[in-house]
N, C-alpha and C. Protein backbone atom coordinates (compact mmCIF):
# COMPACT_ATOMS: atom_id res chain seq x y z
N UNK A 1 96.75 -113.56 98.30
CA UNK A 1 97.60 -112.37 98.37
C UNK A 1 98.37 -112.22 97.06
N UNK A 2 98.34 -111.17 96.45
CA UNK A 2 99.11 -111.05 95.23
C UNK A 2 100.60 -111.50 95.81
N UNK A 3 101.13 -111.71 94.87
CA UNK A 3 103.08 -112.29 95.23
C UNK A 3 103.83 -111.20 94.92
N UNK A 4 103.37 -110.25 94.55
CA UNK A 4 104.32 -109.42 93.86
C UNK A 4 104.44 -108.09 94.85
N UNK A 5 103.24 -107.99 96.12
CA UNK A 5 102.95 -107.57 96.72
C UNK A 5 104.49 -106.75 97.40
N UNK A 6 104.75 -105.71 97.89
CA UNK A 6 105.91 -105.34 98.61
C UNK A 6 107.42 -106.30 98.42
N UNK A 7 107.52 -106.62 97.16
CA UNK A 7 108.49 -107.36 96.41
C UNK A 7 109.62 -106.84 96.02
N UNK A 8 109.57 -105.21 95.69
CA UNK A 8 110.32 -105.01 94.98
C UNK A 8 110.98 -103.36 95.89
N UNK A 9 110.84 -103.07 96.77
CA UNK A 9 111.27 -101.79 97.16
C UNK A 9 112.44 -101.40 97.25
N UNK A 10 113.19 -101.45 96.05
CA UNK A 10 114.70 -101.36 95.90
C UNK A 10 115.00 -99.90 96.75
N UNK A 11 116.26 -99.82 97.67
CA UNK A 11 116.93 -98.33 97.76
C UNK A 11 118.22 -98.28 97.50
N UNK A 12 118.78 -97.41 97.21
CA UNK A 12 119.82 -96.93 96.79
C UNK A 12 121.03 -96.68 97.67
N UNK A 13 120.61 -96.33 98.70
CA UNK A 13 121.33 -96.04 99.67
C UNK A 13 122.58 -97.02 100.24
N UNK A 14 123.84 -96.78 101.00
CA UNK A 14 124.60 -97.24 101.37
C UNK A 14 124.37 -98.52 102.79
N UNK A 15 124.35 -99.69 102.47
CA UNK A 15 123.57 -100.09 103.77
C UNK A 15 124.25 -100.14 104.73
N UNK A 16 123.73 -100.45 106.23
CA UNK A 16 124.57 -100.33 107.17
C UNK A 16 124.81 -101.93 107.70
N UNK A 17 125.50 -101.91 108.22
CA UNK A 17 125.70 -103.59 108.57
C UNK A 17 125.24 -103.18 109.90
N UNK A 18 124.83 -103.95 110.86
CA UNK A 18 124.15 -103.61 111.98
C UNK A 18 123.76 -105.05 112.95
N UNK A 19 124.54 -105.26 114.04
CA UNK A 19 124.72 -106.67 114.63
C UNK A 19 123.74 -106.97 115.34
N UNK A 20 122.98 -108.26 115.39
CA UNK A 20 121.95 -108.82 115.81
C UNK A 20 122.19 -108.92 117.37
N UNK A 21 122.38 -107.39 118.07
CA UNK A 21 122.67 -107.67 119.47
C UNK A 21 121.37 -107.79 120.52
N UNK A 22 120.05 -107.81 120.20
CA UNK A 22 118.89 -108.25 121.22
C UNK A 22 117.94 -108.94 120.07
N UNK A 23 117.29 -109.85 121.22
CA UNK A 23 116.20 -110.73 120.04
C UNK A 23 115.58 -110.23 119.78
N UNK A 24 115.04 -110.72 118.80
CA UNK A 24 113.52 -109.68 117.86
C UNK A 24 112.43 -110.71 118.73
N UNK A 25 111.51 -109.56 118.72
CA UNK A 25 110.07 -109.81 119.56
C UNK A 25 109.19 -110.47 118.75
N UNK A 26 109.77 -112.06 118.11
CA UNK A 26 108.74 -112.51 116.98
C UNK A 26 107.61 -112.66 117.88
N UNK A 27 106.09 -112.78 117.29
CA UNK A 27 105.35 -113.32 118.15
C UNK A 27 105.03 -115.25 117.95
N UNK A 28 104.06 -114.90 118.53
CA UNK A 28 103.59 -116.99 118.28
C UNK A 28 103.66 -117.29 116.90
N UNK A 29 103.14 -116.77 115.66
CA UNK A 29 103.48 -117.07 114.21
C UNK A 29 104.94 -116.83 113.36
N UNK A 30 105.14 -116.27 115.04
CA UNK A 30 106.82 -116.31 113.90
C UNK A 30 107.22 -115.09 113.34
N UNK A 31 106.20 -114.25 113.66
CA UNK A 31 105.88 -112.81 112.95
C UNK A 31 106.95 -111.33 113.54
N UNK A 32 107.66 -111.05 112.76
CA UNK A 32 108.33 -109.73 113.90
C UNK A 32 107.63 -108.84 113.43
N UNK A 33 107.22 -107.58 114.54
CA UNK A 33 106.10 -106.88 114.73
C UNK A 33 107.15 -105.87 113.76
N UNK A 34 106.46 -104.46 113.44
CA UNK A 34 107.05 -103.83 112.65
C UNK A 34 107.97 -102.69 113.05
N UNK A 35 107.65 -103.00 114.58
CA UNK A 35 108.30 -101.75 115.37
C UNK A 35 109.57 -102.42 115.88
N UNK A 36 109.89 -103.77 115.56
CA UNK A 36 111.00 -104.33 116.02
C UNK A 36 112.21 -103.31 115.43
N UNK A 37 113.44 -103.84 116.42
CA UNK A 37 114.57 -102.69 116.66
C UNK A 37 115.15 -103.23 115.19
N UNK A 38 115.77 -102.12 114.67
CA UNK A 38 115.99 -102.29 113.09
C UNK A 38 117.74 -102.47 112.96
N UNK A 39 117.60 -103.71 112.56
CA UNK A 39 118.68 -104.78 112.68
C UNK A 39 118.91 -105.25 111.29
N UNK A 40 119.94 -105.36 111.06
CA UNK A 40 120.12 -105.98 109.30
C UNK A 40 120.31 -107.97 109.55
N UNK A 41 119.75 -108.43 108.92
CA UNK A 41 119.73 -110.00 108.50
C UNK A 41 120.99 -109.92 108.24
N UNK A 42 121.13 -111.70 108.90
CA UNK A 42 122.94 -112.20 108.90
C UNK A 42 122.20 -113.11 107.32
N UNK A 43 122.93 -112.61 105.70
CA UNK A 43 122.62 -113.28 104.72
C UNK A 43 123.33 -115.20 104.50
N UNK A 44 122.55 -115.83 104.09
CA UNK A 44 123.39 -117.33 103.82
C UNK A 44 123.05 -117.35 102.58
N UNK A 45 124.04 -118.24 102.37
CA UNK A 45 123.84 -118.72 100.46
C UNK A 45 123.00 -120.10 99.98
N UNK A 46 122.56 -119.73 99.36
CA UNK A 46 121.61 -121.59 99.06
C UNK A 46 121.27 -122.21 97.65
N UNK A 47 121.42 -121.23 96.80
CA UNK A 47 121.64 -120.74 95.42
C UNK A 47 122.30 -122.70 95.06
N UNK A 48 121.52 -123.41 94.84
CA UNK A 48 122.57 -124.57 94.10
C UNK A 48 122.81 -125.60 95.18
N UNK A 49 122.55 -125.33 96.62
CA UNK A 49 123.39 -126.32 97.47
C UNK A 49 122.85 -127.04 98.02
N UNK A 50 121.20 -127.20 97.35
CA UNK A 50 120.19 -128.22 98.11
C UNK A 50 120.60 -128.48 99.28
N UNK A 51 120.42 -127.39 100.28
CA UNK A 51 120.49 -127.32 101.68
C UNK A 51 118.99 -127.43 102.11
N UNK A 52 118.93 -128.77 103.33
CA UNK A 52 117.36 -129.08 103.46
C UNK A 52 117.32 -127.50 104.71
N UNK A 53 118.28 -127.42 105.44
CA UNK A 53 117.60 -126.78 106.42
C UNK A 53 117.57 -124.77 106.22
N UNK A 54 118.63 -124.87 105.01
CA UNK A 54 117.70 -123.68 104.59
C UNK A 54 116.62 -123.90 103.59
N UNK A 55 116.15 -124.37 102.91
CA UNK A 55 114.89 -124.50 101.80
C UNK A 55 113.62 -124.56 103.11
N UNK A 56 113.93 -125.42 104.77
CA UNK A 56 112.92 -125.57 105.15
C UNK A 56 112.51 -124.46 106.08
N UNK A 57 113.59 -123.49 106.54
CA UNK A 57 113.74 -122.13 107.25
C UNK A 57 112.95 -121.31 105.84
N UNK A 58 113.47 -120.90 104.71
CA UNK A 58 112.70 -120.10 103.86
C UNK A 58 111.18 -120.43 103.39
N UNK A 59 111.16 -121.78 103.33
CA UNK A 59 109.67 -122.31 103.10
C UNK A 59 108.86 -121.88 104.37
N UNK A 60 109.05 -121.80 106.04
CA UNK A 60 108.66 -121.86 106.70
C UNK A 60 107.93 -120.25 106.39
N UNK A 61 109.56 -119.47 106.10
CA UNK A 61 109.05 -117.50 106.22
C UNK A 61 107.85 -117.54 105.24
N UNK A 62 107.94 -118.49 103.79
CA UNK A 62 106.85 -118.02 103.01
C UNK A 62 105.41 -118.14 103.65
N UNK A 63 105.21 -119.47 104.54
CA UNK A 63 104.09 -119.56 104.88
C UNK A 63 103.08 -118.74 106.00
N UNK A 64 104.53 -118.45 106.63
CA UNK A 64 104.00 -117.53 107.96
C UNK A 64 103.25 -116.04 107.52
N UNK A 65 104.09 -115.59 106.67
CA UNK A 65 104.07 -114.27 105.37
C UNK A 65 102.69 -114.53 104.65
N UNK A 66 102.36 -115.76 103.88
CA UNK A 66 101.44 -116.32 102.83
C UNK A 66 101.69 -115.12 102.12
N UNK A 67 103.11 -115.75 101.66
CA UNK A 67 104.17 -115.03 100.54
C UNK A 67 103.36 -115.31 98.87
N UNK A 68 103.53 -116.79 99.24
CA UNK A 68 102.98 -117.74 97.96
C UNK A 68 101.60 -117.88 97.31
N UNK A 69 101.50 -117.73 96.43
CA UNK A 69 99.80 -117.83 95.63
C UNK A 69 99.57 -119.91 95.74
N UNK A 70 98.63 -119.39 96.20
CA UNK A 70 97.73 -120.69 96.66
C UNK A 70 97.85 -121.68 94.95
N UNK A 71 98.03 -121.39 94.47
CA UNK A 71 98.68 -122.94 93.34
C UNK A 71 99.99 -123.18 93.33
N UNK A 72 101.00 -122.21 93.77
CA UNK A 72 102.25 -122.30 93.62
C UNK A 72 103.07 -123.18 94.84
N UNK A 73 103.87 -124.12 94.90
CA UNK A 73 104.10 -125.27 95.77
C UNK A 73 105.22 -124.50 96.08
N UNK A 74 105.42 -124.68 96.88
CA UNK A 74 106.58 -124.52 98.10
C UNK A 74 107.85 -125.23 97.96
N UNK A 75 107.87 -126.50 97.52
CA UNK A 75 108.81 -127.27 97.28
C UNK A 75 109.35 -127.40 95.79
N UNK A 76 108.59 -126.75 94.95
CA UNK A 76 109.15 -126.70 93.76
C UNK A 76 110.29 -124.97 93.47
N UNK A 77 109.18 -124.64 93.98
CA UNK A 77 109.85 -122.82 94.57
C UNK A 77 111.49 -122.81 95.04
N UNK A 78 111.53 -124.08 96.48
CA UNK A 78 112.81 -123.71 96.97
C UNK A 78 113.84 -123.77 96.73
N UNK A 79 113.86 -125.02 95.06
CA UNK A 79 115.75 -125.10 94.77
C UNK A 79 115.92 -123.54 94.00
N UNK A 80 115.37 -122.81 93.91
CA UNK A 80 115.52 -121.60 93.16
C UNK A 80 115.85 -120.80 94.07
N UNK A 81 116.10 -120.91 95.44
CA UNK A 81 116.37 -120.09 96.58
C UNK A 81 118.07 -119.81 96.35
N UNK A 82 118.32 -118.68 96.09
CA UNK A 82 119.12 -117.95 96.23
C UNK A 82 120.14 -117.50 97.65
N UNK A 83 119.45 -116.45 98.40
CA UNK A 83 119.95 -116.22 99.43
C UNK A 83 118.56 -116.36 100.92
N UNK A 84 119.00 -116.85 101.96
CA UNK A 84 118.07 -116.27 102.92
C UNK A 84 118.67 -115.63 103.83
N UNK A 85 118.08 -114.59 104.15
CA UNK A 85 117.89 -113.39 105.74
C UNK A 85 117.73 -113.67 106.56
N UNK A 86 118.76 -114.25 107.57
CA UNK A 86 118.25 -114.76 109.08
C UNK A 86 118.18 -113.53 110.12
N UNK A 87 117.12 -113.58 110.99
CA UNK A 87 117.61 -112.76 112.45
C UNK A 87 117.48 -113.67 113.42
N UNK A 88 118.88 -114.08 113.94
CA UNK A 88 118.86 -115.63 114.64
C UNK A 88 118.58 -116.81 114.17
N UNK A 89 117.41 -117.38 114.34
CA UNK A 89 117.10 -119.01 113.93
C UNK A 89 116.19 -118.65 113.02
N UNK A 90 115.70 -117.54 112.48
CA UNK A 90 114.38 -117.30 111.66
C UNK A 90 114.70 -116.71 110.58
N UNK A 91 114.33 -116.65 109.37
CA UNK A 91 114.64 -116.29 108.12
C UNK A 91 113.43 -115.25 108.31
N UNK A 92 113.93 -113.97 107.65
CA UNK A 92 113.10 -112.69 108.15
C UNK A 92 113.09 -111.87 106.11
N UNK A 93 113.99 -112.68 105.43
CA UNK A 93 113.81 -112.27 104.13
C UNK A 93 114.51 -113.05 103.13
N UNK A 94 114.30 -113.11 101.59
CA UNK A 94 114.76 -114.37 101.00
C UNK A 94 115.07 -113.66 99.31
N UNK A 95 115.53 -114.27 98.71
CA UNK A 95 115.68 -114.08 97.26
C UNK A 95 115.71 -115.30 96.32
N UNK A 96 114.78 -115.54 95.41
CA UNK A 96 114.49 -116.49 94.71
C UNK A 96 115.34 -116.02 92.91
N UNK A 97 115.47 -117.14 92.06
CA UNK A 97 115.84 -117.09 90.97
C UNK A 97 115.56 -118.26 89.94
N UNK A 98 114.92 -117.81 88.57
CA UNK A 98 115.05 -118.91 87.61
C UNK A 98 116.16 -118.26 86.20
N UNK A 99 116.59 -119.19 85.99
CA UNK A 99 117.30 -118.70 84.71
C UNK A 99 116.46 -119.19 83.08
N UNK A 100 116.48 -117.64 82.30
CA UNK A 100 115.77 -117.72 81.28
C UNK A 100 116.17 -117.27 80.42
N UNK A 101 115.88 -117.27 79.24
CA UNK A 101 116.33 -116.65 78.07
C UNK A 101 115.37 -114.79 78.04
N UNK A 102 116.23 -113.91 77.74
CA UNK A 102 115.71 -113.07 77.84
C UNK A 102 115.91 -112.28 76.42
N UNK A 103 114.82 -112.39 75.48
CA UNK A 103 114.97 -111.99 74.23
C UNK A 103 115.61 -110.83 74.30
N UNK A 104 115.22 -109.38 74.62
CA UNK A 104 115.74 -107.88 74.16
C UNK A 104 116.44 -107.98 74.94
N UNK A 105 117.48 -108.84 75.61
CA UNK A 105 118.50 -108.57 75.68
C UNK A 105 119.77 -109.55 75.12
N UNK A 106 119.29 -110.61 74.06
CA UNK A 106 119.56 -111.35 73.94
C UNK A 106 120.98 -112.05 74.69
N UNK A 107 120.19 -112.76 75.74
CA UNK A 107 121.35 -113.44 76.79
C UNK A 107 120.48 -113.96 77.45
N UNK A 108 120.86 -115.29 78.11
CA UNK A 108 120.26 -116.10 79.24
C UNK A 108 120.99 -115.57 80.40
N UNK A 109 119.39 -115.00 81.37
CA UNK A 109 119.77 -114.33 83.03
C UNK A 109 119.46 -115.03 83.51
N UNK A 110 119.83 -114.29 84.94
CA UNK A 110 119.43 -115.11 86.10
C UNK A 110 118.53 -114.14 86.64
N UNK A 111 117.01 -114.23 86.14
CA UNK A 111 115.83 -113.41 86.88
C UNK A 111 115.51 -113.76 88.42
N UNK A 112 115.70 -112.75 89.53
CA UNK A 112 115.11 -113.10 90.47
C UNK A 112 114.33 -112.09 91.34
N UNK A 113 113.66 -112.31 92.19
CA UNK A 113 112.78 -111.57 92.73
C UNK A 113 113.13 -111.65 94.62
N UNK A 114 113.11 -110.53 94.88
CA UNK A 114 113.35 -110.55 96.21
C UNK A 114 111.93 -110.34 97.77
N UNK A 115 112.34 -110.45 98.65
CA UNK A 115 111.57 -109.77 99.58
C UNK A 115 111.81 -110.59 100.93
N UNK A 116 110.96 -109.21 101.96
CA UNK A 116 111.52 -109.42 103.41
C UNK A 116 109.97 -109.00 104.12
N UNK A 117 110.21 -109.57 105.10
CA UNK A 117 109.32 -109.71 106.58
C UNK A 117 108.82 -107.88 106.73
N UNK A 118 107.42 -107.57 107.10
CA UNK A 118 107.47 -106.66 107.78
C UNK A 118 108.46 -105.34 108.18
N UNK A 119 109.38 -106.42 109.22
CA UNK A 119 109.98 -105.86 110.32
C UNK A 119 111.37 -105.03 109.46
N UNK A 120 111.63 -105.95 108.18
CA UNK A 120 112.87 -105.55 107.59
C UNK A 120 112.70 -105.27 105.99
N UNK A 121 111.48 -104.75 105.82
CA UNK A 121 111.24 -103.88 104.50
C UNK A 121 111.82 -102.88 104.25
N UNK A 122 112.97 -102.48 104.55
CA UNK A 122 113.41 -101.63 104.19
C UNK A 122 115.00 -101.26 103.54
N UNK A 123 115.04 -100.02 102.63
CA UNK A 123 115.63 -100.11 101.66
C UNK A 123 117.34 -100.47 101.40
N UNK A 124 117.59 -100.39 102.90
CA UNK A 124 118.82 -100.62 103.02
C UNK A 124 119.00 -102.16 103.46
N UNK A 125 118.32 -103.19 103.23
CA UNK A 125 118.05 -104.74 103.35
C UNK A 125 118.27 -104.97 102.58
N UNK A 126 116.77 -104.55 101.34
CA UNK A 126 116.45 -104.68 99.93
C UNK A 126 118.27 -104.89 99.22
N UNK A 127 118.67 -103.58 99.29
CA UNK A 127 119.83 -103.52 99.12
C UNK A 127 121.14 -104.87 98.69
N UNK A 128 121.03 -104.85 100.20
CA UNK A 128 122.35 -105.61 100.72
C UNK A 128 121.48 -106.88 99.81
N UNK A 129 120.44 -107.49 100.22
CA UNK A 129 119.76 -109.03 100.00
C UNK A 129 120.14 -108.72 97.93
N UNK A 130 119.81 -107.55 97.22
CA UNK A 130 120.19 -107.90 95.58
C UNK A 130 121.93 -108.14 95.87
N UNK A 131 122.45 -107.25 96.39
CA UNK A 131 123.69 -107.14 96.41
C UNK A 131 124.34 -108.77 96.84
N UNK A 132 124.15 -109.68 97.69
CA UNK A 132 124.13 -110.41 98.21
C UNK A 132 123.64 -111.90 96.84
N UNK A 133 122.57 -111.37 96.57
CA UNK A 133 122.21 -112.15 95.09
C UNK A 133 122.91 -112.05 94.17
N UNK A 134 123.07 -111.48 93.41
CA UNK A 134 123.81 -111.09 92.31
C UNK A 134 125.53 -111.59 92.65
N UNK A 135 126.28 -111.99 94.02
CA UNK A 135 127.52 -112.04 93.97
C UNK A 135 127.27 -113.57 94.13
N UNK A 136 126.05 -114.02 94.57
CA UNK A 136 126.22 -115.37 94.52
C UNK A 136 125.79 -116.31 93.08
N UNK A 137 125.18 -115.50 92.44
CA UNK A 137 124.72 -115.87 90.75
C UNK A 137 125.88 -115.88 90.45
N UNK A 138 126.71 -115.02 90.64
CA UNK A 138 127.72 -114.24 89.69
C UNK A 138 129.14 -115.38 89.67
N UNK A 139 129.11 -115.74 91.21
CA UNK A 139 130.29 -116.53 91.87
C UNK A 139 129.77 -118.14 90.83
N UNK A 140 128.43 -118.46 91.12
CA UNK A 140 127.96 -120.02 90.36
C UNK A 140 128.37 -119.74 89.06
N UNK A 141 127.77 -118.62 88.10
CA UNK A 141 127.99 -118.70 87.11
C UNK A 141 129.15 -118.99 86.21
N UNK A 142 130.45 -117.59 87.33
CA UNK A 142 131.66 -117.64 86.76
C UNK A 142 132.23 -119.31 86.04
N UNK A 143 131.44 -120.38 88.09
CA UNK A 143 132.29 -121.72 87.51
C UNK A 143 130.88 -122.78 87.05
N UNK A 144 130.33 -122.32 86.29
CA UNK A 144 129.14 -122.85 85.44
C UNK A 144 129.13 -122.36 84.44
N UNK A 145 130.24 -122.29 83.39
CA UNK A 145 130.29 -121.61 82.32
C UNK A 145 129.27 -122.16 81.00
N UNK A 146 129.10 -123.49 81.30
CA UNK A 146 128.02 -124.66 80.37
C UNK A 146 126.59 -124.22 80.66
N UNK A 147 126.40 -123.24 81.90
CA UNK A 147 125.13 -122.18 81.94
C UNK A 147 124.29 -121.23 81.05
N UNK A 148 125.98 -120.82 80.67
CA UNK A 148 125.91 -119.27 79.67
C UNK A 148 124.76 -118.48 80.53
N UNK A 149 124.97 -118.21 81.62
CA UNK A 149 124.01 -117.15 82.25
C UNK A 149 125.45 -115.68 82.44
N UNK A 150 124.85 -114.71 81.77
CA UNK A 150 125.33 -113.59 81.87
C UNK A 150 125.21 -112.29 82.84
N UNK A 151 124.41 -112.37 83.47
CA UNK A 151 123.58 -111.42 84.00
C UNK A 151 122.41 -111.63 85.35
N UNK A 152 121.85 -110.93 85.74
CA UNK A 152 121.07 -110.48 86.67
C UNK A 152 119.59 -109.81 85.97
N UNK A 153 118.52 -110.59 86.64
CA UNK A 153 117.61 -109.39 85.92
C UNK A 153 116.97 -109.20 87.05
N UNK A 154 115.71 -108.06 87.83
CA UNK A 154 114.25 -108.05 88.26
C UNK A 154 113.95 -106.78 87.82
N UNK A 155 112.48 -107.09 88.37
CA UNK A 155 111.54 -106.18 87.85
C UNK A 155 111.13 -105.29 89.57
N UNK A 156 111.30 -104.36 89.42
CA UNK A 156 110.49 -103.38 90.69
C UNK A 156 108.82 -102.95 89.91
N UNK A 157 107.84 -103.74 91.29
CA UNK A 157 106.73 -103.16 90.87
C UNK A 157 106.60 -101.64 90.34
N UNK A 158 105.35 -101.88 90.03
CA UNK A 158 104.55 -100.58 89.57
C UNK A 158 104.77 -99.26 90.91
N UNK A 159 103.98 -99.67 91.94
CA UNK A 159 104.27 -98.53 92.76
C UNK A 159 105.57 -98.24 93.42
N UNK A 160 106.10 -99.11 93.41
CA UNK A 160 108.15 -98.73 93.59
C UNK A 160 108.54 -98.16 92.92
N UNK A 161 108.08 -97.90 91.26
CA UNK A 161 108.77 -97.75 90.00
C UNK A 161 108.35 -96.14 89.70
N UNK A 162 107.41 -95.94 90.30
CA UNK A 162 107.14 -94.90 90.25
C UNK A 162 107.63 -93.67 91.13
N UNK A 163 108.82 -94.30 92.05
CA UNK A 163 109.71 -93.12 92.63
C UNK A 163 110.64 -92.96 91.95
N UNK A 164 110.78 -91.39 91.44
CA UNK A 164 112.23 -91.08 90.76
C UNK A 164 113.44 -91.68 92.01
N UNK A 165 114.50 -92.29 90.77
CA UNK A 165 115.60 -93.01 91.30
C UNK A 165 116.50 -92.74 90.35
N UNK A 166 117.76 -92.70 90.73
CA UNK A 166 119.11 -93.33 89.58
C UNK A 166 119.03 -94.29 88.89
N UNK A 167 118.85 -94.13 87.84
CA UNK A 167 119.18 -95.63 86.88
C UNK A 167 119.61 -96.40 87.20
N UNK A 168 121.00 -96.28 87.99
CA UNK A 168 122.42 -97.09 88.17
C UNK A 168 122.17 -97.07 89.82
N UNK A 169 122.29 -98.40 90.26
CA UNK A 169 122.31 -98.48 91.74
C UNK A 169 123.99 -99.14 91.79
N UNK A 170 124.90 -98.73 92.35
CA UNK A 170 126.19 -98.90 92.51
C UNK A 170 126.62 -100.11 93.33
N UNK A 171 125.44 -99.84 94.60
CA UNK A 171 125.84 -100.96 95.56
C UNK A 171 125.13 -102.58 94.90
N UNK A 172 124.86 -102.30 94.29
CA UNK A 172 124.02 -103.94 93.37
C UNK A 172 124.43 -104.23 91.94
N UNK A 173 124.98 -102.92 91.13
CA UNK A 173 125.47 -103.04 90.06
C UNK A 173 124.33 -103.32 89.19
N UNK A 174 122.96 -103.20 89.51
CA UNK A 174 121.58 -102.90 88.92
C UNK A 174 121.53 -101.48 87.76
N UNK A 175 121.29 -102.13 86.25
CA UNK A 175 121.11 -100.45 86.18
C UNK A 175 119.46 -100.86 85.42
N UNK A 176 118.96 -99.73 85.04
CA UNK A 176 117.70 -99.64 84.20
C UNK A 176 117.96 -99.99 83.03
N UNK A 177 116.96 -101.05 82.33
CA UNK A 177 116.88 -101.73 81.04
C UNK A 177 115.99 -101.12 80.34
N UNK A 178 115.16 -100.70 80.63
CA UNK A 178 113.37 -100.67 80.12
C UNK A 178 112.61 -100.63 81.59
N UNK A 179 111.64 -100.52 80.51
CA UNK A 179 109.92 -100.76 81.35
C UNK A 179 109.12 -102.00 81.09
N UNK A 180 108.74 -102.62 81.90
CA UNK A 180 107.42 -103.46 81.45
C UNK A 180 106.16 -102.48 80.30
N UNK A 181 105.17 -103.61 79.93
CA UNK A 181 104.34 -102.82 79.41
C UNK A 181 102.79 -102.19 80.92
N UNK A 182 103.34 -102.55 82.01
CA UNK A 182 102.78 -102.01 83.34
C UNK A 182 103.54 -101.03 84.35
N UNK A 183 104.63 -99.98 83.38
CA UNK A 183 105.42 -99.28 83.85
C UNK A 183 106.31 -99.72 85.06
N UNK A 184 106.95 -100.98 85.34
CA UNK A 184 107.46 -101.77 86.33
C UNK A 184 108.97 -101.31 85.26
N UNK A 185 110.09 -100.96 85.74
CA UNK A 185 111.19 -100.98 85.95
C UNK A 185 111.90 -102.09 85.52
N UNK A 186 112.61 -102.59 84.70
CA UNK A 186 113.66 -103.45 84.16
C UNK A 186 115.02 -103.14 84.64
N UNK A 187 115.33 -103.65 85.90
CA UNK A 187 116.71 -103.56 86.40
C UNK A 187 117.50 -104.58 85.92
N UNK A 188 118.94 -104.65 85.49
CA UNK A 188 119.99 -105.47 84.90
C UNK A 188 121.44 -105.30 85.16
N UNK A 189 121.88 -106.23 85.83
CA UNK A 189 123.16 -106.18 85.91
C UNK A 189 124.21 -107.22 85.36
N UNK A 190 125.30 -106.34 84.48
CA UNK A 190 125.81 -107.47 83.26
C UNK A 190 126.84 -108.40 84.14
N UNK A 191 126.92 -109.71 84.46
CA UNK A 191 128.43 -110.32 84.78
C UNK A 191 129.56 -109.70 84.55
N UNK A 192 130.48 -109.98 85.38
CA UNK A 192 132.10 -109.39 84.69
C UNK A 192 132.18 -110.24 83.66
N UNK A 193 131.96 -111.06 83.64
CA UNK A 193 132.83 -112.04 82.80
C UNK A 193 131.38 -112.49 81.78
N UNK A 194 130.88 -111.63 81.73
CA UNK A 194 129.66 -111.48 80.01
C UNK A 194 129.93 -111.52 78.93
N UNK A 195 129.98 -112.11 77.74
CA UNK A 195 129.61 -112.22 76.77
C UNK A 195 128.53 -111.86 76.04
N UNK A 196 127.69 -110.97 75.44
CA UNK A 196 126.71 -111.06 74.72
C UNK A 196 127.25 -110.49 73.34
């Protein structure tokens, strides 16, 4: 399965918070069907805290999903786990991060890539889950100053990228950088406390 697959469907919109008041109808794989009642994920933080039992809740969503490209390990993947999306005991969406040097913008980010289950693809998740990322980069970084990570980066695929949008997403503090050279979207959001 490509990885990049339904990765990136950023929306703009205001999200709603929305309380996990009936169970979702996972089936035997763990799977919530797509017609499940549309409920927002209770987010946790994991970003840094080598937590076994979230790395083994998000490892579990990748496999059920076959999120992951068949060379890429699972256990090397999870200290880069950021935030996960629970609905109840099940992680239903996740956000990963590596920090890199990012030439044209000269500053070391914190690149990460998001995504969710089926049931909770949608844009007002997407949302909350960058929004949700970015305050927990933002919170490590402030007291990881020996980091020098400034920023936020991802990329929205090709066919996401191709819906007219606002530059500036408000609720994520995402704005447009550029393009890939595959017309994919360069979203960036600077730290308060940036330097470049």
């Amino acid at each position: 399965m490509n990885e990049r697959k339904g990765l990136w469907p950023w929306g703009w919109r205001r999200a709603r918070r929305e309380p996990l008041a009936e169970p979702i109808p996972f089936n035997a794989a763990g799977v919530a069907p797509a017609t499940a009642p549309r409920l927002a994920p209770e987010f946790r933080i994991g970003w840094r805290r080598a937590d076994p039992a979230i790395e083994a809740d998000v490892k579990a969503f990748w496999a059920r999903l076959s999120l992951l490209p068949p060379d890429v390990d699972p256990d090397a993947r999870a200290p880069g786990i950021v935030v996960a999306g629970y609905a109840g005991a099940i992680v239903v969406a996740s956000s990963t991060a590596v920090l890199q040097d990012v030439p044209f913008l000269r500053a070391r980010m914190a690149v990460f890539r998001a995504v969710a289950g089926p049931a909770f693809a949608r844009p007002e998740v997407f949302t909350r889950l960058a929004a949700q990322t970015r305050a927990a980069l933002e919170a490590w970084s402030r007291d990881h100053p020996e980091e020098g990570v400034m920023g936020v980066m991802t990329v929205i695929g090709a066919e996401a990228a191709r819906a007219k949008t606002s530059p500036h997403r408000p609720e994520t503090g995402l704005s447009l950088a550029g393009f890939t050279e595959s017309d994919e979207k360069i979203m960036v959001a600077w730290f308060d406390h940036a330097l470049v």
